[in-house]
C-alpha atoms as a PDB file:
ATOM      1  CA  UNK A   1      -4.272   4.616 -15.059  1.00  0.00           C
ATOM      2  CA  UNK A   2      -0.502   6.180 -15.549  1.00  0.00           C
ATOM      3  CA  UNK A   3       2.545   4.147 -14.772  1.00  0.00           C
ATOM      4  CA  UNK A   4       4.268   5.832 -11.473  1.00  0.00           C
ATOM      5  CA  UNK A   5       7.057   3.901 -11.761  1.00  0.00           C
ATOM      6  CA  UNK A   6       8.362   0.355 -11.371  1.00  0.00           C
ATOM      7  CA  UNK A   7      10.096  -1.965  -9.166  1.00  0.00           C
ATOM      8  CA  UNK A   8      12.121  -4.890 -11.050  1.00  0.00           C
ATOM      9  CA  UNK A   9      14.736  -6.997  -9.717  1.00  0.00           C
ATOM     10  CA  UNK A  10      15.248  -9.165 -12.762  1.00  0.00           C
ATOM     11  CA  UNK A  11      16.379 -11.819 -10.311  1.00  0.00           C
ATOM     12  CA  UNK A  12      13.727 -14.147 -12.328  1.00  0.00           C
ATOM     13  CA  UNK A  13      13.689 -16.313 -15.023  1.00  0.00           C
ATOM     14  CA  UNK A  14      11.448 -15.044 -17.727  1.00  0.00           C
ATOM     15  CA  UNK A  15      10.263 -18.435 -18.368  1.00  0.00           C
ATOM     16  CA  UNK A  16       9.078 -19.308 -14.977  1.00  0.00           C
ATOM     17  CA  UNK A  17       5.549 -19.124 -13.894  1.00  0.00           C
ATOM     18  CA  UNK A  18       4.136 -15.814 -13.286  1.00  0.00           C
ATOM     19  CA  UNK A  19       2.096 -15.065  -9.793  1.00  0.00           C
ATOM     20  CA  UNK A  20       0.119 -12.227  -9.943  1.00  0.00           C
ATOM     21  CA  UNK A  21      -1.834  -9.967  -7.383  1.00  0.00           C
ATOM     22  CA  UNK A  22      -2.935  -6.749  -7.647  1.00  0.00           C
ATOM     23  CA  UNK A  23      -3.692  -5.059  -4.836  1.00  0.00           C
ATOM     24  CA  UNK A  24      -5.903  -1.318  -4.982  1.00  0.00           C
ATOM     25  CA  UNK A  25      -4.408   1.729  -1.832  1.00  0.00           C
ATOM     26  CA  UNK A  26      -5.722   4.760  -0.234  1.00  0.00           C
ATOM     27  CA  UNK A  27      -3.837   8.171   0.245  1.00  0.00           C
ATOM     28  CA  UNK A  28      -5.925   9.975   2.316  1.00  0.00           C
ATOM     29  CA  UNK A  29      -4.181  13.192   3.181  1.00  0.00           C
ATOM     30  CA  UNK A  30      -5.812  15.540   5.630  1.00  0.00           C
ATOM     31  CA  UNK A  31      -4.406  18.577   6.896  1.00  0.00           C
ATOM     32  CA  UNK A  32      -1.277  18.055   5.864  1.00  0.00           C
ATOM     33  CA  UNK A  33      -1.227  14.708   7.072  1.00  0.00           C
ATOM     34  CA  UNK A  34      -1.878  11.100   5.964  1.00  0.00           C
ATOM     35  CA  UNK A  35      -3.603   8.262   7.253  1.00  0.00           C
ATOM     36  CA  UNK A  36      -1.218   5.447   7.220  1.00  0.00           C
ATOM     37  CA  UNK A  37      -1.097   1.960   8.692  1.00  0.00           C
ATOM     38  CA  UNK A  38       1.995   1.682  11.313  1.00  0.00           C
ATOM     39  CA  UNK A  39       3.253  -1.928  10.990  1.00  0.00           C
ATOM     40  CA  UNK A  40       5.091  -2.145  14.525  1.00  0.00           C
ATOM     41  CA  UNK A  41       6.414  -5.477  14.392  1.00  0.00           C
ATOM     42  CA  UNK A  42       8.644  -4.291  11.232  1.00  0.00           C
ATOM     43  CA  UNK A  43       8.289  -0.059  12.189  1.00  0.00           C
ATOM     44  CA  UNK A  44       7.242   0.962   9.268  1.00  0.00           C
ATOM     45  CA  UNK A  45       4.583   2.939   7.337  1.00  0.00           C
ATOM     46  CA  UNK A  46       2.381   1.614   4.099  1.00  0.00           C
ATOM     47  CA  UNK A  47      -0.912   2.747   2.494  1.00  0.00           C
ATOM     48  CA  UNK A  48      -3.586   1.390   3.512  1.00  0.00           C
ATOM     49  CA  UNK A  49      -5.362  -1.233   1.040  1.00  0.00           C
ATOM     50  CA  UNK A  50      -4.533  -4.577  -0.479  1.00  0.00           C
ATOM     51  CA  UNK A  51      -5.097  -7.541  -2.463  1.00  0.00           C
ATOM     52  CA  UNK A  52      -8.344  -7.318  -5.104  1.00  0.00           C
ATOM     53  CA  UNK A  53     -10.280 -10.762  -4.986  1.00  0.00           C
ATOM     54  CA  UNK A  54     -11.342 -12.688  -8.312  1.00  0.00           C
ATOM     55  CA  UNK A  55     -14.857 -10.949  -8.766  1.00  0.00           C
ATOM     56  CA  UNK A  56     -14.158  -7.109  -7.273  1.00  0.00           C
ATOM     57  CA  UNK A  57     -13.576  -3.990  -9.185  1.00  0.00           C
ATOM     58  CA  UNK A  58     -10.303  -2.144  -8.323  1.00  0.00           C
ATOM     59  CA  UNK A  59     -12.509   0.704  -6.620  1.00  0.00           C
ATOM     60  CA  UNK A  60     -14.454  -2.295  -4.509  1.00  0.00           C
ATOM     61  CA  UNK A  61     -11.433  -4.037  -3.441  1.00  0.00           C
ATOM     62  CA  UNK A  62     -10.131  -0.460  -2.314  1.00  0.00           C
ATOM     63  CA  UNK A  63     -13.215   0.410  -0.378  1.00  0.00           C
ATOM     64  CA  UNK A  64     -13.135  -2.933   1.229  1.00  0.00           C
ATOM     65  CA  UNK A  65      -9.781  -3.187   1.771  1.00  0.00           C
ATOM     66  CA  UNK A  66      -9.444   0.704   3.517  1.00  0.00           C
ATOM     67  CA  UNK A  67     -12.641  -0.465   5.960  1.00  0.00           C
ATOM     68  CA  UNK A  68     -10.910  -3.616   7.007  1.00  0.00           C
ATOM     69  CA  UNK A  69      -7.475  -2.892   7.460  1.00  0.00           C
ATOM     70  CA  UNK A  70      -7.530   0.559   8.697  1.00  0.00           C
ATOM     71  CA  UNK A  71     -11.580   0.987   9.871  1.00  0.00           C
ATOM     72  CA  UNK A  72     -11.673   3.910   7.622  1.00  0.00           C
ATOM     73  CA  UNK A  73     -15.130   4.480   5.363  1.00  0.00           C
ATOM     74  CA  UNK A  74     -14.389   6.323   1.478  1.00  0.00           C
ATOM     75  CA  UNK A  75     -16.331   8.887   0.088  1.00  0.00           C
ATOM     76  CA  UNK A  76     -17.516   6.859  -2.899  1.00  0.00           C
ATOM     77  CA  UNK A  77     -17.497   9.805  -4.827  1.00  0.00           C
ATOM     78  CA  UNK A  78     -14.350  11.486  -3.497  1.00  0.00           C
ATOM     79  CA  UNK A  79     -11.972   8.168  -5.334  1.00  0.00           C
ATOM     80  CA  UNK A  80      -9.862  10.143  -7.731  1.00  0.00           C
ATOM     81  CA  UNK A  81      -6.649   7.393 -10.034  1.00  0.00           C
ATOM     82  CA  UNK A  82      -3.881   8.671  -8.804  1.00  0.00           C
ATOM     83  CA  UNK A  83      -1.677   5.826 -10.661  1.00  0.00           C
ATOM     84  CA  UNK A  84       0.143   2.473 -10.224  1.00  0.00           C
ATOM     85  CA  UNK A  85       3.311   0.919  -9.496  1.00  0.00           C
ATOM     86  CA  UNK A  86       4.118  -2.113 -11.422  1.00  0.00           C
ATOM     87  CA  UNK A  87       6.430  -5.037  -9.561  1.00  0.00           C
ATOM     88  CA  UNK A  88       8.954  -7.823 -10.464  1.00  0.00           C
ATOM     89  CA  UNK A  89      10.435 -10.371  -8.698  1.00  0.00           C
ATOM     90  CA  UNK A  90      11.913 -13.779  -7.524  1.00  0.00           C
ATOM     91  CA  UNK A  91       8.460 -14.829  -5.419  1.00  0.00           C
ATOM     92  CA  UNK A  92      10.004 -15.325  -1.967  1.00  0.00           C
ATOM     93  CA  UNK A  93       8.212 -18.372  -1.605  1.00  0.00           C
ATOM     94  CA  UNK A  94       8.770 -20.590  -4.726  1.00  0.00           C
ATOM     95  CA  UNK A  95      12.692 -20.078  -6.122  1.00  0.00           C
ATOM     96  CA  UNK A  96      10.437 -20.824  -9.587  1.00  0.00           C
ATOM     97  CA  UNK A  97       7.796 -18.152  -9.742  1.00  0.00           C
ATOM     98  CA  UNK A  98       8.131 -14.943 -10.591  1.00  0.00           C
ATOM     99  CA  UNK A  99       5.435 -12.675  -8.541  1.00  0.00           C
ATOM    100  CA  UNK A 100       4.475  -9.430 -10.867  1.00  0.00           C
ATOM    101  CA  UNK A 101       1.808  -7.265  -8.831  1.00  0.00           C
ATOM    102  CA  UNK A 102       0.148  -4.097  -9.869  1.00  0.00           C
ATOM    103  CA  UNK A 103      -0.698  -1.707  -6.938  1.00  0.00           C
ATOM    104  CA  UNK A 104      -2.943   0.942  -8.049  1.00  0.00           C
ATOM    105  CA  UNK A 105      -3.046   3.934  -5.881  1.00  0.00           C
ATOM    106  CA  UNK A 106      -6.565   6.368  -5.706  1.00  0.00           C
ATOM    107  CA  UNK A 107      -6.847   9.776  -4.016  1.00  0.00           C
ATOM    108  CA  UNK A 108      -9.717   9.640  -1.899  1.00  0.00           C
ATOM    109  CA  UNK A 109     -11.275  11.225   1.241  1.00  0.00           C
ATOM    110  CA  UNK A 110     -13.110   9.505   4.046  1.00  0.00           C
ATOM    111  CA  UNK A 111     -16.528   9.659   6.604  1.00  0.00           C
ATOM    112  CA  UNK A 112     -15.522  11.317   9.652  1.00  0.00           C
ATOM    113  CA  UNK A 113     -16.660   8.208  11.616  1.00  0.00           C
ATOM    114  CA  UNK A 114     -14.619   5.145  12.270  1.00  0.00           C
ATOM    115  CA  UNK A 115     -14.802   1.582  12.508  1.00  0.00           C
ATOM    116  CA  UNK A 116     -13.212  -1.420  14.221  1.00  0.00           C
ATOM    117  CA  UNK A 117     -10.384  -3.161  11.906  1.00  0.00           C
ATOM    118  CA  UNK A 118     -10.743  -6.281  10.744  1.00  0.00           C
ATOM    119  CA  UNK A 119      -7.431  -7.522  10.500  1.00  0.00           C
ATOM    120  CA  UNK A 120      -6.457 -10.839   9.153  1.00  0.00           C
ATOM    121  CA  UNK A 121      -3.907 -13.190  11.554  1.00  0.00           C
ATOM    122  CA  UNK A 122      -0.814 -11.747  10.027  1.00  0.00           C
ATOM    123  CA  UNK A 123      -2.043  -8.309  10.211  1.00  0.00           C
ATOM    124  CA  UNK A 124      -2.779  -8.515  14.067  1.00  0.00           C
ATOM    125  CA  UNK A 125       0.636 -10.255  14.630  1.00  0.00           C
ATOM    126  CA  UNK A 126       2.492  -7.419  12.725  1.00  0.00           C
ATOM    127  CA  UNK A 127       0.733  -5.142  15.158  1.00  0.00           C
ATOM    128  CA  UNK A 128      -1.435  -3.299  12.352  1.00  0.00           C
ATOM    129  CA  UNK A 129      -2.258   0.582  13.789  1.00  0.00           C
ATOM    130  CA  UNK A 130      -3.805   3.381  11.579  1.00  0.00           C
ATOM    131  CA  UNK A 131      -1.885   6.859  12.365  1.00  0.00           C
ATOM    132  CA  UNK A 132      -3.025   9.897  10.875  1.00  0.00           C
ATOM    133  CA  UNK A 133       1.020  10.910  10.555  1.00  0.00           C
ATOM    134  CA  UNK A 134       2.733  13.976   9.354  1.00  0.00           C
ATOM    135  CA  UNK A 135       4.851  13.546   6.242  1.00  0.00           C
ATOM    136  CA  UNK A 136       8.464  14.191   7.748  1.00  0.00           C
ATOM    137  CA  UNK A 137       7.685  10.770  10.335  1.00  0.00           C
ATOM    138  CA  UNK A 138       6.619   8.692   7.868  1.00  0.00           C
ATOM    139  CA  UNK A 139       9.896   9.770   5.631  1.00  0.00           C
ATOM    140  CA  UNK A 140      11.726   9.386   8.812  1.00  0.00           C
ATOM    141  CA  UNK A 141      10.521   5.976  10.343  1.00  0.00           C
ATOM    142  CA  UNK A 142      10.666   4.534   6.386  1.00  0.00           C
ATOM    143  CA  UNK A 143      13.632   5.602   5.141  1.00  0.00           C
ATOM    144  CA  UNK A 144      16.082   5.371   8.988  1.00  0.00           C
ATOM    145  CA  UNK A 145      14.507   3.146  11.055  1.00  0.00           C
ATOM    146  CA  UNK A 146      15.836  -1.026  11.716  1.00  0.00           C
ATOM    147  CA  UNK A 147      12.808  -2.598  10.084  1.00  0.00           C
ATOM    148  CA  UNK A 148      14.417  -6.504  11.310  1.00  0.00           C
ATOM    149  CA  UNK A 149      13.774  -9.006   8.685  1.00  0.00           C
ATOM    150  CA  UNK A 150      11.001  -7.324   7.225  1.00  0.00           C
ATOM    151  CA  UNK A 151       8.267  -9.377   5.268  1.00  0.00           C
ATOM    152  CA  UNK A 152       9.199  -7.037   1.764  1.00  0.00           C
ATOM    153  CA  UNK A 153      11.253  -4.059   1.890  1.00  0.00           C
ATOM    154  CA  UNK A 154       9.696  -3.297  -1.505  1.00  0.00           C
ATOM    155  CA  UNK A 155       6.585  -2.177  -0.013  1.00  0.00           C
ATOM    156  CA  UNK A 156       8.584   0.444   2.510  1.00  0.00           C
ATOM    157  CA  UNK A 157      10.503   1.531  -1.070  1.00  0.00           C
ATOM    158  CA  UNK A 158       7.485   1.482  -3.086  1.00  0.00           C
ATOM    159  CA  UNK A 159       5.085   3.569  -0.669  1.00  0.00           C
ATOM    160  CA  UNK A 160       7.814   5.886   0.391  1.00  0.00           C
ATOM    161  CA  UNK A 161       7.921   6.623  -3.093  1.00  0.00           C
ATOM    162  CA  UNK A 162       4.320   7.127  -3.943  1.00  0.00           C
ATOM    163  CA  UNK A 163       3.718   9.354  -1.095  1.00  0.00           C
ATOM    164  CA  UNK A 164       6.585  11.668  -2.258  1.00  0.00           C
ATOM    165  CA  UNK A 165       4.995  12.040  -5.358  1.00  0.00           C
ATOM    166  CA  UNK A 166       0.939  12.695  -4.080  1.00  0.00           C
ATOM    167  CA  UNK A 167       2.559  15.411  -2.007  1.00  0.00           C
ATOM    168  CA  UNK A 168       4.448  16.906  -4.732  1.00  0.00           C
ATOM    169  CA  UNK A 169       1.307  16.666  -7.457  1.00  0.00           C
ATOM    170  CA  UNK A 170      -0.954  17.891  -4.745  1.00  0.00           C
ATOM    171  CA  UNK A 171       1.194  20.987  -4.041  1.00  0.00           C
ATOM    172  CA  UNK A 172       1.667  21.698  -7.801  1.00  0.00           C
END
């Protein structure tokens, strides 16, 4: 899968131990739109999709992750690599660890029925809503809005980003 582009801080120590978790997203566009989990604790817009366990391909771990967080179903057969953003950083938890994650991003479409989330504690808390959104409010809402002490900014940056660049290759 192509390198989209990456996110390093080099506020690490390149000799510190290295946490690692890749995590596999959906961009689901429809009529101009995308389908998009609103965080509305922190008022912002990400992908959705997330970590891939031990034993799960990147394409299960995306299928999974898209049904539980957002209730959405993929078209097995619709998942197109779209590419991956690769990550750097002092882990926010241990001033020791670097955390390095991978996210890889698929095109995909979805089953016109949906499902009940299943969202984990810190998802409900962060008050976890899927929007099918037009472009300009996600731009908007990511790039203006007071997102408080947001859990990462990197993840605003980094899917801000990657939806710029689906709509651009998708309009090419």
């Amino acid at each position: 899968m192509r390198l989209l582009f990456e996110i390093d801080f080099k506020d690490y120590n390149p000799n510190w131990k290295i946490a690692s978790r890749p995590s596999a997203r959906a961009i689901i566009i429809k009529d101009n739109k995308v389908y998009m989990i609103h965080n509305k604790k922190y008022d912002f817009y990400e992908f959705p999709g997330g970590g891939i366990e031990e034993d799960e391909s990147m394409k299960d771990a995306l299928i999974r992750e898209t049904k539980e967080e957002a209730g959405l179903i993929i078209k097995v057969d619709s998942i197109k690599e779209f590419g991956y953003v690769h990550r750097a950083n002092k882990d926010i938890y241990d001033n020791e660890v670097t955390f390095v994650q991978d996210n890889y991003y698929y095109l995909c479409d979805v089953e016109d029925i949906m499902i009940n989330q299943s969202l984990s504690e810190r998802e409900k808390e962060d008050g976890f809503i899927l929007e099918l959104v037009d472009f300009n409010t996600v731009f908007n809402v990511n790039k203006n809005n007071d997102h408080g002490p947001v859990f990462s900014p990197l993840i605003i940056e980094r899917d801000t980003k990657v939806l710029e660049m689906a709509i651009e290759f998708l309009n090419k």
